[in-house]
N, C-alpha and C. Protein backbone atom coordinates (compact mmCIF):
# COMPACT_ATOMS: atom_id res chain seq x y z
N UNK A 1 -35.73 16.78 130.64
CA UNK A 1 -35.16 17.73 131.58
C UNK A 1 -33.67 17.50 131.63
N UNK A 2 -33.04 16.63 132.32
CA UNK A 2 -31.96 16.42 132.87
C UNK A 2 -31.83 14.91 131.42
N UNK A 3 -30.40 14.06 131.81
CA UNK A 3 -30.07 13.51 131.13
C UNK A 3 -30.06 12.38 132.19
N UNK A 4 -30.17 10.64 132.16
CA UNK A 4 -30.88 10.20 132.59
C UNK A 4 -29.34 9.07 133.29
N UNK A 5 -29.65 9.25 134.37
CA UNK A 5 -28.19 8.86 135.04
C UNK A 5 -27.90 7.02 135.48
N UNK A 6 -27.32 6.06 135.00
CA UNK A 6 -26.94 5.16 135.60
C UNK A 6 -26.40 4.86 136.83
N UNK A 7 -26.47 6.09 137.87
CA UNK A 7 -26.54 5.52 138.93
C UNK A 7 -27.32 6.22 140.15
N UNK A 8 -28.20 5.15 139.92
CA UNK A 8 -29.10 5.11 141.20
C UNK A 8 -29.08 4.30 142.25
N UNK A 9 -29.85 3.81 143.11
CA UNK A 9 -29.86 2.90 143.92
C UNK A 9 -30.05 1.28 142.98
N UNK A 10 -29.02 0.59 143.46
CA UNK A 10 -29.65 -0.65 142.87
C UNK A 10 -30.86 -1.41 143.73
N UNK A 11 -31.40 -2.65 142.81
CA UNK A 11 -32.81 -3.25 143.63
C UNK A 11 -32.01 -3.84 145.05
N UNK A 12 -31.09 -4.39 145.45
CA UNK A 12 -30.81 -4.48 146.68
C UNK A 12 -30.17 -3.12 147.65
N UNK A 13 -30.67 -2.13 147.30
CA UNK A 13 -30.35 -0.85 148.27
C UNK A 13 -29.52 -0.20 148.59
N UNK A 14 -28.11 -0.72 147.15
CA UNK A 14 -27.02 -0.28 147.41
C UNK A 14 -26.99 0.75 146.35
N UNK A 15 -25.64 1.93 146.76
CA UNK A 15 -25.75 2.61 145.82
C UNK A 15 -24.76 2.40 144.66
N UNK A 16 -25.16 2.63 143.43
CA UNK A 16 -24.57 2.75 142.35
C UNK A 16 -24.24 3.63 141.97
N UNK A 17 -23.21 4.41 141.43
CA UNK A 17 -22.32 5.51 141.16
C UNK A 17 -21.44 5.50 140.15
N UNK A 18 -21.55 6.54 139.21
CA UNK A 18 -20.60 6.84 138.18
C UNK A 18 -19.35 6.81 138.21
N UNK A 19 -18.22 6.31 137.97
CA UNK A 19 -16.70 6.72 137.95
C UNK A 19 -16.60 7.90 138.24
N UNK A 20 -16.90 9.02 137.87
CA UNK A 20 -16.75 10.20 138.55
C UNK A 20 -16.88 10.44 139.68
N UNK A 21 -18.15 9.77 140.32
CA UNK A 21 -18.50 9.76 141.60
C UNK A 21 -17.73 8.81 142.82
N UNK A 22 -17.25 8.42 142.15
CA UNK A 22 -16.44 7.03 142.99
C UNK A 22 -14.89 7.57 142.78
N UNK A 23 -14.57 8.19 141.69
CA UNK A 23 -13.28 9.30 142.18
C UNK A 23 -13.52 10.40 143.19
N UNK A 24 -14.39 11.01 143.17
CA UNK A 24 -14.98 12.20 143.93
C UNK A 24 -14.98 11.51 145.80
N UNK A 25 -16.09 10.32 145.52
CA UNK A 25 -16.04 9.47 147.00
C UNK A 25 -14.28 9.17 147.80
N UNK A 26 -14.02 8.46 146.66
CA UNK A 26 -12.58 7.70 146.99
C UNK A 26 -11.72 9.19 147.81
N UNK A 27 -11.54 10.17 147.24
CA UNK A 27 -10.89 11.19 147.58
C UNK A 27 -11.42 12.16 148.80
N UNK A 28 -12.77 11.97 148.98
CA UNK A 28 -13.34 12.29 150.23
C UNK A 28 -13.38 11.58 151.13
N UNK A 29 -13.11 10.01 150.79
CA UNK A 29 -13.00 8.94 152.22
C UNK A 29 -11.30 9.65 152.56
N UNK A 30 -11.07 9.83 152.22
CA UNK A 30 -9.17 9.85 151.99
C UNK A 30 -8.79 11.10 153.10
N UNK A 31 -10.18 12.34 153.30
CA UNK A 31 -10.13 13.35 154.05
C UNK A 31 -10.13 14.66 153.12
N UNK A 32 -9.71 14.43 151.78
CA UNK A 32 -9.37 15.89 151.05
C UNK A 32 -10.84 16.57 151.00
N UNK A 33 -10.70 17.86 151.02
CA UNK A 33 -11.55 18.65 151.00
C UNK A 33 -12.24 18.86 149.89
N UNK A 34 -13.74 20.04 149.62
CA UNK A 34 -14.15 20.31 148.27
C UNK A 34 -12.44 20.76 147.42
N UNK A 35 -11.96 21.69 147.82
CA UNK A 35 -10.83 22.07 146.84
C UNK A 35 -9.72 21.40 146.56
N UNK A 36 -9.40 20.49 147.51
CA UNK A 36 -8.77 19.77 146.68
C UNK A 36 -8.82 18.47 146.19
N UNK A 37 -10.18 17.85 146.00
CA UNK A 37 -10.85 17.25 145.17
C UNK A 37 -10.88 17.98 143.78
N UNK A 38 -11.08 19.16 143.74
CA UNK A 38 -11.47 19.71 142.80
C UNK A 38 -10.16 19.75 141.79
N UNK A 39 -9.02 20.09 142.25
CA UNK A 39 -7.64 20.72 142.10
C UNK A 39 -7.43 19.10 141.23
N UNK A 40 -7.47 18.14 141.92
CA UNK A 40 -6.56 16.76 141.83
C UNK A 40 -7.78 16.25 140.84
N UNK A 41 -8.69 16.62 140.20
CA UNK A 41 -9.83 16.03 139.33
C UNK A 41 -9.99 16.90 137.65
N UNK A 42 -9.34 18.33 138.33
CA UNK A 42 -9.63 19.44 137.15
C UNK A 42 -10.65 19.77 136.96
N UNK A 43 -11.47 19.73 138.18
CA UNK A 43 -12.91 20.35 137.90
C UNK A 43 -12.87 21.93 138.97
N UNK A 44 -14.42 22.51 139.29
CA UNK A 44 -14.10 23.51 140.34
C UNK A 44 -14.87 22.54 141.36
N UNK A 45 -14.74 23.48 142.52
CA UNK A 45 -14.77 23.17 144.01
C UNK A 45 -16.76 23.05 143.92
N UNK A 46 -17.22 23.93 143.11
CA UNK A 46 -18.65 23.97 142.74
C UNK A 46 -19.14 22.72 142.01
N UNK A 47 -18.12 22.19 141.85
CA UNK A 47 -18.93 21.31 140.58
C UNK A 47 -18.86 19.85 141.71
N UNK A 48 -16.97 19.87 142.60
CA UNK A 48 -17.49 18.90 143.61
C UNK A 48 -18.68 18.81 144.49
N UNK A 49 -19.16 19.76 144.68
CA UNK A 49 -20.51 20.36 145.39
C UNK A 49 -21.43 19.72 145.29
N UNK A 50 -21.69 19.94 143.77
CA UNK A 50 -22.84 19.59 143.35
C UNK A 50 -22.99 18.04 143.36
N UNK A 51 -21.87 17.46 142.75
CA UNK A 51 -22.30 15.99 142.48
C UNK A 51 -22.45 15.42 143.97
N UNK A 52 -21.60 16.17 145.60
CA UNK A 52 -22.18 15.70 146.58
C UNK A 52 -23.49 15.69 146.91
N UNK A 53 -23.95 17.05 146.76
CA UNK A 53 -25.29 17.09 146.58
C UNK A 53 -26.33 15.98 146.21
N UNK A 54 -25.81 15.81 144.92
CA UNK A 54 -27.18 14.78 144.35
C UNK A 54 -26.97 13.69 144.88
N UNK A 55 -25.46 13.05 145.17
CA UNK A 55 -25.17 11.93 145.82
C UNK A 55 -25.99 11.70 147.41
N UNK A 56 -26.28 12.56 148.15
CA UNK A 56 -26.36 12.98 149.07
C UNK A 56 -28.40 12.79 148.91
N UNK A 57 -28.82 13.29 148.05
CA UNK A 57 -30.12 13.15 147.57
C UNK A 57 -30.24 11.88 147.26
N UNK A 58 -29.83 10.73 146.22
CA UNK A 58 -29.93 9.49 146.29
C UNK A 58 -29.64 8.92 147.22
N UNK A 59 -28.84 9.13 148.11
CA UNK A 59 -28.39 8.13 149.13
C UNK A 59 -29.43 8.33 150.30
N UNK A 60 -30.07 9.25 150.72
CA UNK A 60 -30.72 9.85 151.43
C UNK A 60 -29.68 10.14 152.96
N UNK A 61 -29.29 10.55 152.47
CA UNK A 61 -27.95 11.10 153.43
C UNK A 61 -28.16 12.53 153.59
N UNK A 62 -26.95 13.08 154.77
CA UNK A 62 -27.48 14.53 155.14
C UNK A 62 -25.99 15.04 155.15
N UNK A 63 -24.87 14.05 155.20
CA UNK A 63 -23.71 14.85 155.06
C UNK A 63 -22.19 14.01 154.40
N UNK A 64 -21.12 14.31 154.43
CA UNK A 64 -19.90 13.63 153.71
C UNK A 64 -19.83 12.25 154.74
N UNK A 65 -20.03 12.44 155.85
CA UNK A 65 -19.35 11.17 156.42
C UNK A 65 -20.53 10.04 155.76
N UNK A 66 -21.77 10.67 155.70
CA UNK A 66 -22.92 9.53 155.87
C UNK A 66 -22.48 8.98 154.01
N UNK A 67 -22.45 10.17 153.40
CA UNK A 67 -22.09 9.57 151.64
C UNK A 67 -21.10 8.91 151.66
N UNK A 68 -20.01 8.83 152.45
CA UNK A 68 -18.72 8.26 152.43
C UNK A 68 -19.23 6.96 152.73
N UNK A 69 -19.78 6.91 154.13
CA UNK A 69 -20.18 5.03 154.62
C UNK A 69 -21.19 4.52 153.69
N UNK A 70 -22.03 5.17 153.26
CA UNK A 70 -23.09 4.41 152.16
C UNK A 70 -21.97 3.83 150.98
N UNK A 71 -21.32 4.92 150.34
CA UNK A 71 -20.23 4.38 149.36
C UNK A 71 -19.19 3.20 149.82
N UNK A 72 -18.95 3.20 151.05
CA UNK A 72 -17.57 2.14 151.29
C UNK A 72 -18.92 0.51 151.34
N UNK A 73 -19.71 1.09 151.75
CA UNK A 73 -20.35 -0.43 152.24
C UNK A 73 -21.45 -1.10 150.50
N UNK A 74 -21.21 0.24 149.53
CA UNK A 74 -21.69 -0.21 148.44
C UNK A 74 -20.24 -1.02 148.08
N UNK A 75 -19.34 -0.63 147.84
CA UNK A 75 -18.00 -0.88 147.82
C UNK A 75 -17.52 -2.58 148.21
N UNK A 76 -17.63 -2.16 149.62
CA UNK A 76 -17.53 -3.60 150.48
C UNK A 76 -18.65 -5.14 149.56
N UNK A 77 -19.94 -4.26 148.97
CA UNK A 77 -20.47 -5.32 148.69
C UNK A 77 -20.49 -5.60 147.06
N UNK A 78 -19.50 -4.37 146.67
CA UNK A 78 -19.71 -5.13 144.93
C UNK A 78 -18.49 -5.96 144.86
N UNK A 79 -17.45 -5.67 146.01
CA UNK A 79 -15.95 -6.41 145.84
C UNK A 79 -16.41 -8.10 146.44
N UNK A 80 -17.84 -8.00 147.96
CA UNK A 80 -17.97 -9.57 147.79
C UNK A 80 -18.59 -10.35 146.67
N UNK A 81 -19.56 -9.61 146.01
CA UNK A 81 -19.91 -10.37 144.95
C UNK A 81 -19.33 -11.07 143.37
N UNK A 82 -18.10 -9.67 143.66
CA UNK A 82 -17.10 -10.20 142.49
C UNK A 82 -16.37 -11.61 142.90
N UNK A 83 -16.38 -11.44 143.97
CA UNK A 83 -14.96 -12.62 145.05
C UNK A 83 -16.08 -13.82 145.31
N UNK A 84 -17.33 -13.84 145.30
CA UNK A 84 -18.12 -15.06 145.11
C UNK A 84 -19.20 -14.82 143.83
N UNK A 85 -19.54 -14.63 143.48
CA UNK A 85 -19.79 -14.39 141.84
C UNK A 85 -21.23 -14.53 142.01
């Protein structure tokens, strides 16, 4: 069907996310909107959409703020594990 995505939830419940998605996140913690995410990425405002969407479906989230805090606290915990290994 679809093409088979590296990021899902990892086994400790955090989420894992594509570089795309973690540009897309980073720029929505930041406040910018679908369009100008879209504008500052070179994609359309539809296509930011969508990848919220599915993000939004893995995370089991219902809106930007909730994808935003799932992402900062995946965030928060891949930067402690780098910093204690």
């Amino acid at each position: 069907m679809g093409r088979k995505s590296d990021s899902s939830s990892s086994p400790g419940g955090m989420l894992r996310i594509s570089p795309r998605e973690r540009q897309i996140l980073d720029l929505i913690a930041t406040g910018s909107g679908d369009k100008e995410v879209a504008r500052r990425l070179g994609i359309s405002a539809a296509t930011v959409r969508t990848y919220l969407q599915r993000l939004y479906l893995r995370a089991g989230v219902h809106s930007r703020t909730a994808a935003v805090m799932a992402f900062l606290a995946t965030r928060l915990h891949d930067d402690a594990v780098r910093e204690h290994g």
